[in-house]
Protein backbone atom coordinates (compact mmCIF):
# COMPACT_ATOMS: atom_id res chain seq x y z
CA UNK A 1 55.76 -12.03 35.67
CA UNK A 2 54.94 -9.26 38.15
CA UNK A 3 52.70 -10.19 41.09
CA UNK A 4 49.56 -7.87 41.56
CA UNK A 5 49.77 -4.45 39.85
CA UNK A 6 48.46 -2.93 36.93
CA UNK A 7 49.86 -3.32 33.57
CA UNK A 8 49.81 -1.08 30.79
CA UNK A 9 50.20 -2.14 27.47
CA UNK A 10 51.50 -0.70 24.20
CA UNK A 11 48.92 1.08 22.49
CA UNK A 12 50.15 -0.30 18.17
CA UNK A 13 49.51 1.88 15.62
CA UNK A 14 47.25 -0.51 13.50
CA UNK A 15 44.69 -0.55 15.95
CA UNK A 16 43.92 3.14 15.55
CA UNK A 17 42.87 2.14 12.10
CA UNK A 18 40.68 -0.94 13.26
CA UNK A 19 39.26 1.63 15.85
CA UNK A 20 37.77 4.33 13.12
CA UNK A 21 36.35 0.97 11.16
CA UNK A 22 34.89 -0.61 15.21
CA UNK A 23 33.38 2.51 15.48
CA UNK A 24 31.85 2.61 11.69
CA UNK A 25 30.79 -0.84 12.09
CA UNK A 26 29.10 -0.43 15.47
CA UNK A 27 27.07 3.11 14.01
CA UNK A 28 26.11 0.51 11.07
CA UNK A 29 24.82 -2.14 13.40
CA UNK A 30 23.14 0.21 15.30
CA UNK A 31 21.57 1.91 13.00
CA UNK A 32 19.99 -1.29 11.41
CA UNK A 33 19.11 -2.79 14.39
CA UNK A 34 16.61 -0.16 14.92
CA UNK A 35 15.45 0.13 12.01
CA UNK A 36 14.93 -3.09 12.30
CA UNK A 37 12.94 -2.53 15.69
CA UNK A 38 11.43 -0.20 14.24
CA UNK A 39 9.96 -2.33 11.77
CA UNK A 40 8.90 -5.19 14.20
CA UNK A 41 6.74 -2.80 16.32
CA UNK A 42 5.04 -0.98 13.31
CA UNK A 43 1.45 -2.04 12.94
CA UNK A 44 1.59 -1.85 9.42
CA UNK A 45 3.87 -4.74 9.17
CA UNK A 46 1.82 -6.52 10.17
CA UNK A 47 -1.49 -7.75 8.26
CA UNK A 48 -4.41 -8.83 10.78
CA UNK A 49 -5.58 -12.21 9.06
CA UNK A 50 -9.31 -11.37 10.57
CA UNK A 51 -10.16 -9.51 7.81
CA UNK A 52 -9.25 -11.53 5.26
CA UNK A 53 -12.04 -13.27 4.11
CA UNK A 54 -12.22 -15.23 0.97
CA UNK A 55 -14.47 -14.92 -1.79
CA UNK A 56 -16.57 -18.10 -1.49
CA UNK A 57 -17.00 -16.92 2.60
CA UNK A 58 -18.19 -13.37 0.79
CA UNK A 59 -20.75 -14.96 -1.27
CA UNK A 60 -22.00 -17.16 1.09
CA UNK A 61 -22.46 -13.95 3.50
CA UNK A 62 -24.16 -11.99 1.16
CA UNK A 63 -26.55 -14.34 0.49
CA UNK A 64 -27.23 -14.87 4.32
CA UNK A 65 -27.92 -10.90 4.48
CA UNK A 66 -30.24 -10.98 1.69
CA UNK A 67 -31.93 -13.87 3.61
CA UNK A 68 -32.29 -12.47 6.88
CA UNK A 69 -33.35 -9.12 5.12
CA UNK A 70 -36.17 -11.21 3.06
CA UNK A 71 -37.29 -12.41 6.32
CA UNK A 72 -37.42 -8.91 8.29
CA UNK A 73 -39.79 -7.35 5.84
CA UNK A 74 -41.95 -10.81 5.53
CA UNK A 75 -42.34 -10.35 9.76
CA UNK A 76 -42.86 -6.28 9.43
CA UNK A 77 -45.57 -6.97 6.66
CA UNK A 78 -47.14 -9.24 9.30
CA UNK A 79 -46.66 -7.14 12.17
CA UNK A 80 -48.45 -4.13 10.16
CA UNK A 81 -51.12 -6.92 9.38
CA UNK A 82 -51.57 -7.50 12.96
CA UNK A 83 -51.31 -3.74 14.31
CA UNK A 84 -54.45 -2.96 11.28
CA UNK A 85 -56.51 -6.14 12.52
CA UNK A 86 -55.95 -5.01 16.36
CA UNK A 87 -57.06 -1.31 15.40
CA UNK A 88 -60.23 -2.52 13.75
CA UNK A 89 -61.05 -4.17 17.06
């Protein structure tokens, strides 16, 4: 063998046929890679779990709300109540 130098090989003529399909393959990768990166920053892929809620949680809620609300117009009546009693004074 030759010490030091450059050597230039034989370019075959099968690899200019593996080179159109190299290139073809590497467009093909690239393309689905980012679509594929496109799809793992999207925020539509994916779902926030925080607003799932489940039907017994619902029920439970609304029940809470018509609670509370029960209890807000109990404490305005009495408020009202004690405004009139204060006026009358």
């Amino acid at each position: 063998m030759e010490a030091g130098g450059v050597v230039i090989q034989p370019v075959d003529e099968e690899d200019a046929g593996n080179e159109l399909s190299c290139r073809r393959l590497a467009a093909v990768r690239f393309d689905r890679n980012h679509r594929l990166i496109g799809d793992l920053f999207s925020p539509a892929v994916v779902t926030d779990t925080r607003t799932v809620v489940a039907q017994n949680r619902m029920d439970m809620l609304r029940k809470q709300a018509q609670s509370l609300s029960a209890h807000q117009n109990k404490l305005e009546e009495e408020l009202v109540k004690i405004e009139g009693l204060r006026a009358e004074k």
